[in-house]
C-alpha atoms as a PDB file:
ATOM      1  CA  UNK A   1     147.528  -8.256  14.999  1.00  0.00           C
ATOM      2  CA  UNK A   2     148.493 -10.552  11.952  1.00  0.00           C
ATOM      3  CA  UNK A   3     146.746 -12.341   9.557  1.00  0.00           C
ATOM      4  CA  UNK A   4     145.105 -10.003   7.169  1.00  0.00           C
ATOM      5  CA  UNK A   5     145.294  -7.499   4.664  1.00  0.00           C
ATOM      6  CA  UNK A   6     144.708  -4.261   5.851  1.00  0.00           C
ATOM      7  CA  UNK A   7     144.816  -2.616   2.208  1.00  0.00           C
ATOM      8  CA  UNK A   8     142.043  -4.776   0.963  1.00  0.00           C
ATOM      9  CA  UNK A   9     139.400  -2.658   0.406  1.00  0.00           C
ATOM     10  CA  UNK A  10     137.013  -4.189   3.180  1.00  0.00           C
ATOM     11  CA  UNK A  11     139.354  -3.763   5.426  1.00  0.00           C
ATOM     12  CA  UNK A  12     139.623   0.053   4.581  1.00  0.00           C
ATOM     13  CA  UNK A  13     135.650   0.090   4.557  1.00  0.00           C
ATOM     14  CA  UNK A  14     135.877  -1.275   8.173  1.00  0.00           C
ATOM     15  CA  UNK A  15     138.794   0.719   9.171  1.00  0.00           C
ATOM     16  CA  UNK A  16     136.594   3.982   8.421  1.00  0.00           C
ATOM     17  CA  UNK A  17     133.747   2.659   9.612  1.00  0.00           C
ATOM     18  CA  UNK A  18     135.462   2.140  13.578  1.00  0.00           C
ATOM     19  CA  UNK A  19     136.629   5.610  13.052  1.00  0.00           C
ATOM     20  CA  UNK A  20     133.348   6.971  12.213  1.00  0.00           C
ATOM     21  CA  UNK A  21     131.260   5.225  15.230  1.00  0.00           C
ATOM     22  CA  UNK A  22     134.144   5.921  17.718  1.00  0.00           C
ATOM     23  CA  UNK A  23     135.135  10.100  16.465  1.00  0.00           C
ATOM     24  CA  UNK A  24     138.499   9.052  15.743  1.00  0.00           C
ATOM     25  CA  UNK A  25     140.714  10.042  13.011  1.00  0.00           C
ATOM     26  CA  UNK A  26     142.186   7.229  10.248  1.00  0.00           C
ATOM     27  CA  UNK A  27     145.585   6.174   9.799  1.00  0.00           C
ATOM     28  CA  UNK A  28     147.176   8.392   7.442  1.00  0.00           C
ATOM     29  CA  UNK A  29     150.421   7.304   6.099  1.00  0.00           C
ATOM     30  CA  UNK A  30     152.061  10.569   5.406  1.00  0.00           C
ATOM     31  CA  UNK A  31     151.338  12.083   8.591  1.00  0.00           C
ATOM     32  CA  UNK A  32     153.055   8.723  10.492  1.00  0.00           C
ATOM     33  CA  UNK A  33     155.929   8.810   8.098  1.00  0.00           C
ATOM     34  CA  UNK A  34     156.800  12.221   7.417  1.00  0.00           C
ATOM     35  CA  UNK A  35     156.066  13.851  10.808  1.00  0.00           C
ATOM     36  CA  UNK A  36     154.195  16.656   9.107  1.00  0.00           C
ATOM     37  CA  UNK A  37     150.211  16.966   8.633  1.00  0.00           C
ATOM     38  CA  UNK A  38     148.697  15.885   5.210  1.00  0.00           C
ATOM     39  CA  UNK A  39     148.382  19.378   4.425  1.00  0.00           C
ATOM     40  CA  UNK A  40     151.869  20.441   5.372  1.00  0.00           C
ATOM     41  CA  UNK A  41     153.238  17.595   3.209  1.00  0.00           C
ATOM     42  CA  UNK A  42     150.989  18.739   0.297  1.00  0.00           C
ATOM     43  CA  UNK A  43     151.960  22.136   0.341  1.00  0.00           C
ATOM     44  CA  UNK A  44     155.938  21.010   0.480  1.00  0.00           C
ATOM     45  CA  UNK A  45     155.534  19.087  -2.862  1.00  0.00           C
ATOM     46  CA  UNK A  46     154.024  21.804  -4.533  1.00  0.00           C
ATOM     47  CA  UNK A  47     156.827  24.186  -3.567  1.00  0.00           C
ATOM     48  CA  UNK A  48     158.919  21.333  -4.578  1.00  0.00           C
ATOM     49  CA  UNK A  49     157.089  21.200  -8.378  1.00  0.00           C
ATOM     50  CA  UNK A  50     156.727  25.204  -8.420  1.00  0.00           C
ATOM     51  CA  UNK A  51     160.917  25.036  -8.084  1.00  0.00           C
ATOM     52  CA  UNK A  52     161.350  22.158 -10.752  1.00  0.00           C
ATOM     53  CA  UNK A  53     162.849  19.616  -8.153  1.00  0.00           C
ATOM     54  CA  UNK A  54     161.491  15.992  -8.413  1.00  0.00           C
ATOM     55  CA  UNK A  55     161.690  13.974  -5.496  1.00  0.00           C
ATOM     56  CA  UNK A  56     164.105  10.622  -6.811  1.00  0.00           C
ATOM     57  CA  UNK A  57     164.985   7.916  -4.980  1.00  0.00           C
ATOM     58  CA  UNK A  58     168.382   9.190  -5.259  1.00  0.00           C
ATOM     59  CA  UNK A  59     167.397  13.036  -4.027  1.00  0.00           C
ATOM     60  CA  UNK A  60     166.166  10.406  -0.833  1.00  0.00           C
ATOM     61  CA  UNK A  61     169.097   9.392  -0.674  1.00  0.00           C
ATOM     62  CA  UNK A  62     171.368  12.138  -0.274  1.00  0.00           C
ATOM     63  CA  UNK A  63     169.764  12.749   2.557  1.00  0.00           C
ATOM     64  CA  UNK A  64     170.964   9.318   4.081  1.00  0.00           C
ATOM     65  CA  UNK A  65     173.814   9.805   6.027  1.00  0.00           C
ATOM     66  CA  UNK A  66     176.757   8.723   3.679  1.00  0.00           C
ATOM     67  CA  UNK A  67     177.965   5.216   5.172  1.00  0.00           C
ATOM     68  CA  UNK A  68     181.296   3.581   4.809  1.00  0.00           C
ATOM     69  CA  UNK A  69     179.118   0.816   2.571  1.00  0.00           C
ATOM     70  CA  UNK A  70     178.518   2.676  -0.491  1.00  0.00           C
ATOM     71  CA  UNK A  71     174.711   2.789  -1.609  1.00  0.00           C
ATOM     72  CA  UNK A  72     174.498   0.241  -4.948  1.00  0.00           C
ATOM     73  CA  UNK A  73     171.159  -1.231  -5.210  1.00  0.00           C
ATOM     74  CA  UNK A  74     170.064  -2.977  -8.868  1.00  0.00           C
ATOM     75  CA  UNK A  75     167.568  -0.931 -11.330  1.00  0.00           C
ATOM     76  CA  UNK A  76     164.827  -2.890  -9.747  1.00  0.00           C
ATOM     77  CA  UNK A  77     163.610  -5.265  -7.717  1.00  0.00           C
ATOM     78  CA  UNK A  78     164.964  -8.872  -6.925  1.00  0.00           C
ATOM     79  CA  UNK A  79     163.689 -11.656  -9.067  1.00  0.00           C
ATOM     80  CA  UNK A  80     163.623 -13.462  -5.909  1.00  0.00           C
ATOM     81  CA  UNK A  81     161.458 -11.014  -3.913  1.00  0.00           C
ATOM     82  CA  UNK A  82     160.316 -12.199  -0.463  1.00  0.00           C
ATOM     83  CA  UNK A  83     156.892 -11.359   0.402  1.00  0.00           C
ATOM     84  CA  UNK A  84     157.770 -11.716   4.361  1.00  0.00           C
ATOM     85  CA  UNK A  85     160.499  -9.615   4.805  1.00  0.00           C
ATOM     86  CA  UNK A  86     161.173  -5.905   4.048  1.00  0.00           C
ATOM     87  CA  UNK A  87     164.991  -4.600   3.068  1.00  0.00           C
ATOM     88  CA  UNK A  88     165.766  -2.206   5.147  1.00  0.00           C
ATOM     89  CA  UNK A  89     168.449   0.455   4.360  1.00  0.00           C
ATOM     90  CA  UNK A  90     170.140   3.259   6.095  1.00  0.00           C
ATOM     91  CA  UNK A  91     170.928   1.870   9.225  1.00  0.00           C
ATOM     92  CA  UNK A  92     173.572   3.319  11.171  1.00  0.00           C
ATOM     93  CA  UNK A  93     176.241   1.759  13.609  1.00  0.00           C
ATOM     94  CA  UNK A  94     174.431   3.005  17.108  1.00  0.00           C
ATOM     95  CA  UNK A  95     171.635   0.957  15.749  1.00  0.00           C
ATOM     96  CA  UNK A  96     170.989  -2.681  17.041  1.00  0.00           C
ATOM     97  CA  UNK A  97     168.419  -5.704  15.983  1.00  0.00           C
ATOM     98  CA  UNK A  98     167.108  -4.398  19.388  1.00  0.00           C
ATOM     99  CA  UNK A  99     166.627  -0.734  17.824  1.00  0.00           C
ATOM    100  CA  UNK A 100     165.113  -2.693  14.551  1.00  0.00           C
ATOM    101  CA  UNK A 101     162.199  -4.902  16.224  1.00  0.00           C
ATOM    102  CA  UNK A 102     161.390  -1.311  18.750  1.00  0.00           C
ATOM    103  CA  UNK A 103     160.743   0.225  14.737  1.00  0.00           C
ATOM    104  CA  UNK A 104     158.960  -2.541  13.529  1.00  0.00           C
ATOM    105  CA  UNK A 105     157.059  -3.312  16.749  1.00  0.00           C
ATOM    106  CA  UNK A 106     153.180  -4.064  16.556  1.00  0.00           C
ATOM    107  CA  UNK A 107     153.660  -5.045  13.413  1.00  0.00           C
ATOM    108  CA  UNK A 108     154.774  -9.214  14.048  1.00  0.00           C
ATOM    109  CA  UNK A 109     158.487  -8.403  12.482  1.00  0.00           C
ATOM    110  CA  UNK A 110     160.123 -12.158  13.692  1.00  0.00           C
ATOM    111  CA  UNK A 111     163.845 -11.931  12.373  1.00  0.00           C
ATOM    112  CA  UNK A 112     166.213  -9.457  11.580  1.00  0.00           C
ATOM    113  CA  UNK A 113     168.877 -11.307   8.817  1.00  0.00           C
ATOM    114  CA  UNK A 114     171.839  -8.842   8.864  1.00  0.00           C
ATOM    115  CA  UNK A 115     173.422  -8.606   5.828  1.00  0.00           C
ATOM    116  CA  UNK A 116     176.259  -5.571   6.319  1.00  0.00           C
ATOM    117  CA  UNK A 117     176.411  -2.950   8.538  1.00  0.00           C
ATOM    118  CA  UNK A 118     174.169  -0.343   6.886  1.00  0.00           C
ATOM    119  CA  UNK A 119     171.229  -3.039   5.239  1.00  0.00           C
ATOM    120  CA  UNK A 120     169.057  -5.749   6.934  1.00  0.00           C
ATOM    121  CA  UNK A 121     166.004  -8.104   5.911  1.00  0.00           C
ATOM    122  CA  UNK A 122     163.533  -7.679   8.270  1.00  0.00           C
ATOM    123  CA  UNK A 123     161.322 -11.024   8.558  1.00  0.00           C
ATOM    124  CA  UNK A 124     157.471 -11.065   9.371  1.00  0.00           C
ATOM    125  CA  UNK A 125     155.312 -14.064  10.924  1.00  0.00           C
ATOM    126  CA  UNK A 126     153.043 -13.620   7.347  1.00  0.00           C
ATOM    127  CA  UNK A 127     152.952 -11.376   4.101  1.00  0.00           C
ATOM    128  CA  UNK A 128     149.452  -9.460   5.303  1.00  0.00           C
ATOM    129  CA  UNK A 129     152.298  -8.454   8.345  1.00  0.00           C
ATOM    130  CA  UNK A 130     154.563  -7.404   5.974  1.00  0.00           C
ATOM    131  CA  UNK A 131     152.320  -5.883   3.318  1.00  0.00           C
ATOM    132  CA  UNK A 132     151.254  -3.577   6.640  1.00  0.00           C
ATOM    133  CA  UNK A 133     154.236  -2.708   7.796  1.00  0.00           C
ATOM    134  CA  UNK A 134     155.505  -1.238   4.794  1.00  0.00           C
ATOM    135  CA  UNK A 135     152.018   0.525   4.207  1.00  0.00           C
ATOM    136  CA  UNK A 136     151.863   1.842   7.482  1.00  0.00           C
ATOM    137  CA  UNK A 137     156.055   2.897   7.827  1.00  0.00           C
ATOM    138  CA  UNK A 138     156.660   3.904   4.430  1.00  0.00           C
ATOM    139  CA  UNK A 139     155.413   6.011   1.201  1.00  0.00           C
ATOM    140  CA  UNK A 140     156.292   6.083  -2.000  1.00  0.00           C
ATOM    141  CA  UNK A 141     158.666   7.809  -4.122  1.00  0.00           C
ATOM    142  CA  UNK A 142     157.925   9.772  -6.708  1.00  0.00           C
ATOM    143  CA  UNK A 143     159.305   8.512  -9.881  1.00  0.00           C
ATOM    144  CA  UNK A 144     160.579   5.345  -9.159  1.00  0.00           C
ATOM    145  CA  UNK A 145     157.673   3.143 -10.196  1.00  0.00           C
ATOM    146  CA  UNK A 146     157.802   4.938 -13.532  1.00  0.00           C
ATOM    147  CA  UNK A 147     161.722   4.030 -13.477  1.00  0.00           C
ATOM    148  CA  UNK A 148     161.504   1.047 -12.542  1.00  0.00           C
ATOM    149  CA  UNK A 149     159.104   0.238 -15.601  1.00  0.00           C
ATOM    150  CA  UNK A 150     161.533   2.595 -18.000  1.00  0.00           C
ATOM    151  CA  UNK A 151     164.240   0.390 -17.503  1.00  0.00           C
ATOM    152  CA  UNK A 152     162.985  -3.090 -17.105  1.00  0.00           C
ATOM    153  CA  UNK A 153     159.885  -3.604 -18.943  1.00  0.00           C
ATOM    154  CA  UNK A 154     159.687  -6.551 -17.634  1.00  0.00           C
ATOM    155  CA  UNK A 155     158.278  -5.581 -14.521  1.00  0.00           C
ATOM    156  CA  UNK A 156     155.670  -2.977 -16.302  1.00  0.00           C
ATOM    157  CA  UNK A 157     152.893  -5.447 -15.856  1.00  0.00           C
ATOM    158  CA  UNK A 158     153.700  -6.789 -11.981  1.00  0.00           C
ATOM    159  CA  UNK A 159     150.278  -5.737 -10.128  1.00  0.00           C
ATOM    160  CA  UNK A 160     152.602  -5.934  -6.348  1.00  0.00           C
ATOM    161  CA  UNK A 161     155.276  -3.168  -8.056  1.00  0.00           C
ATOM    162  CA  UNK A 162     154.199  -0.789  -5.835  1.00  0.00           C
ATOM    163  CA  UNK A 163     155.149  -2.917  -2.972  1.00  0.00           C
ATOM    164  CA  UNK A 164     158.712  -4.158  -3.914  1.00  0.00           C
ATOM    165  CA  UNK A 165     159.913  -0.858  -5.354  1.00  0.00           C
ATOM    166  CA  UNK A 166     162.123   1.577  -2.794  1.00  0.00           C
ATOM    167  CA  UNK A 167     160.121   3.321  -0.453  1.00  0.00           C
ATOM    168  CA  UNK A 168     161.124   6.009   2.178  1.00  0.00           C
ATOM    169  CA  UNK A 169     160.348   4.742   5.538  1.00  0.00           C
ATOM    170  CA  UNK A 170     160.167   6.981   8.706  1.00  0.00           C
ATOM    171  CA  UNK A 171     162.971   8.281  10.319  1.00  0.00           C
ATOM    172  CA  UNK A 172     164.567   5.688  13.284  1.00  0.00           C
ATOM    173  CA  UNK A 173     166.457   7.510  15.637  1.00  0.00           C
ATOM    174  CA  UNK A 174     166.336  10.372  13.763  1.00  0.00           C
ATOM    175  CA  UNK A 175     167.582   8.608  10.804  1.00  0.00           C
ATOM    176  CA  UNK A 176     166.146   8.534   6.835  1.00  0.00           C
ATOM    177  CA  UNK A 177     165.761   5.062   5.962  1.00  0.00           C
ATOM    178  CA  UNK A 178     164.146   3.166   2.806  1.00  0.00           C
ATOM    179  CA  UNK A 179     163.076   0.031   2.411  1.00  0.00           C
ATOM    180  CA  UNK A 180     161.483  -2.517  -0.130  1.00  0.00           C
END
């Protein structure tokens, strides 16, 4: 399914509505991503805040395997962003483009542009595709919208920041990955 935005709010109206009239649960993000339930996930962060750690894109990182391609991504995001593909990064060797489209699948990915052996652009038939796929395979992390806006200013006002900031995706073949 491509074509539309599924974080537009009428979207979300009719996405709880189907769940409603059929008994079925919602999507939830941090269940699909993190393999843990809402609650589970909840109750991790707080240890996390009761112990003083912040979760950093960096802290993500170190949990990357460590790759002959050293990790050196700019303070923010491109100037150039593409709204129809999603930077992928954390890939490992036994991975393939086969590997990348079974992680992306349902979700119209079109291309894989490889651009070295840990880091890929994944290309979608249409930003709503896109926009979903990173919704629906990634979440957040904590911080980095705030540093991304410390340290360039100039993207303090960009309503899609959210969007085209790092983001830790779900594990692929047992792998952490983030993407953008």
């Amino acid at each position: 399914i491509v074509g539309f935005d599924i974080t537009s709010e009428a979207e979300r109206k009719k996405i709880a509505d189907r769940a409603a009239k059929f008994g079925t649960k919602t999507f939830d993000p941090i269940t699909e991503v993190s393999g843990v339930s809402r609650e589970e996930y909840e109750l991790r962060k707080k240890r996390l805040q009761k112990f003083g750690i912040k979760e950093t894109k960096d802290r993500v990182m170190e949990s990357v395997h460590k790759y002959e391609t050293p990790y050196d991504p700019e303070v923010g995001p491109p100037e150039d962003y593409r709204y129809d593909a999603i930077h992928f990064y954390g890939i490992t060797s036994a991975m393939s483009t086969k590997t990348i489209f079974q992680y992306f699948s349902g979700y119209g990915a079109t291309k894989v542009e490889w651009l070295n052996d840990t880091a890929c652009n994944v290309v979608f038939a249409d930003t709503f595709s896109c926009k979903r796929a990173l919704s629906c395979l990634s979440l957040p992390i904590e911080g980095e919208l705030e540093r991304v806006k410390e340290n360039n200013p100039t993207y303090a006002d960009r309503p899609d920041l959210e969007m085209i900031v790092w983001r830790k995706g779900k594990a692929c073949e047992g792998h952490r990955m983030l993407m953008r």
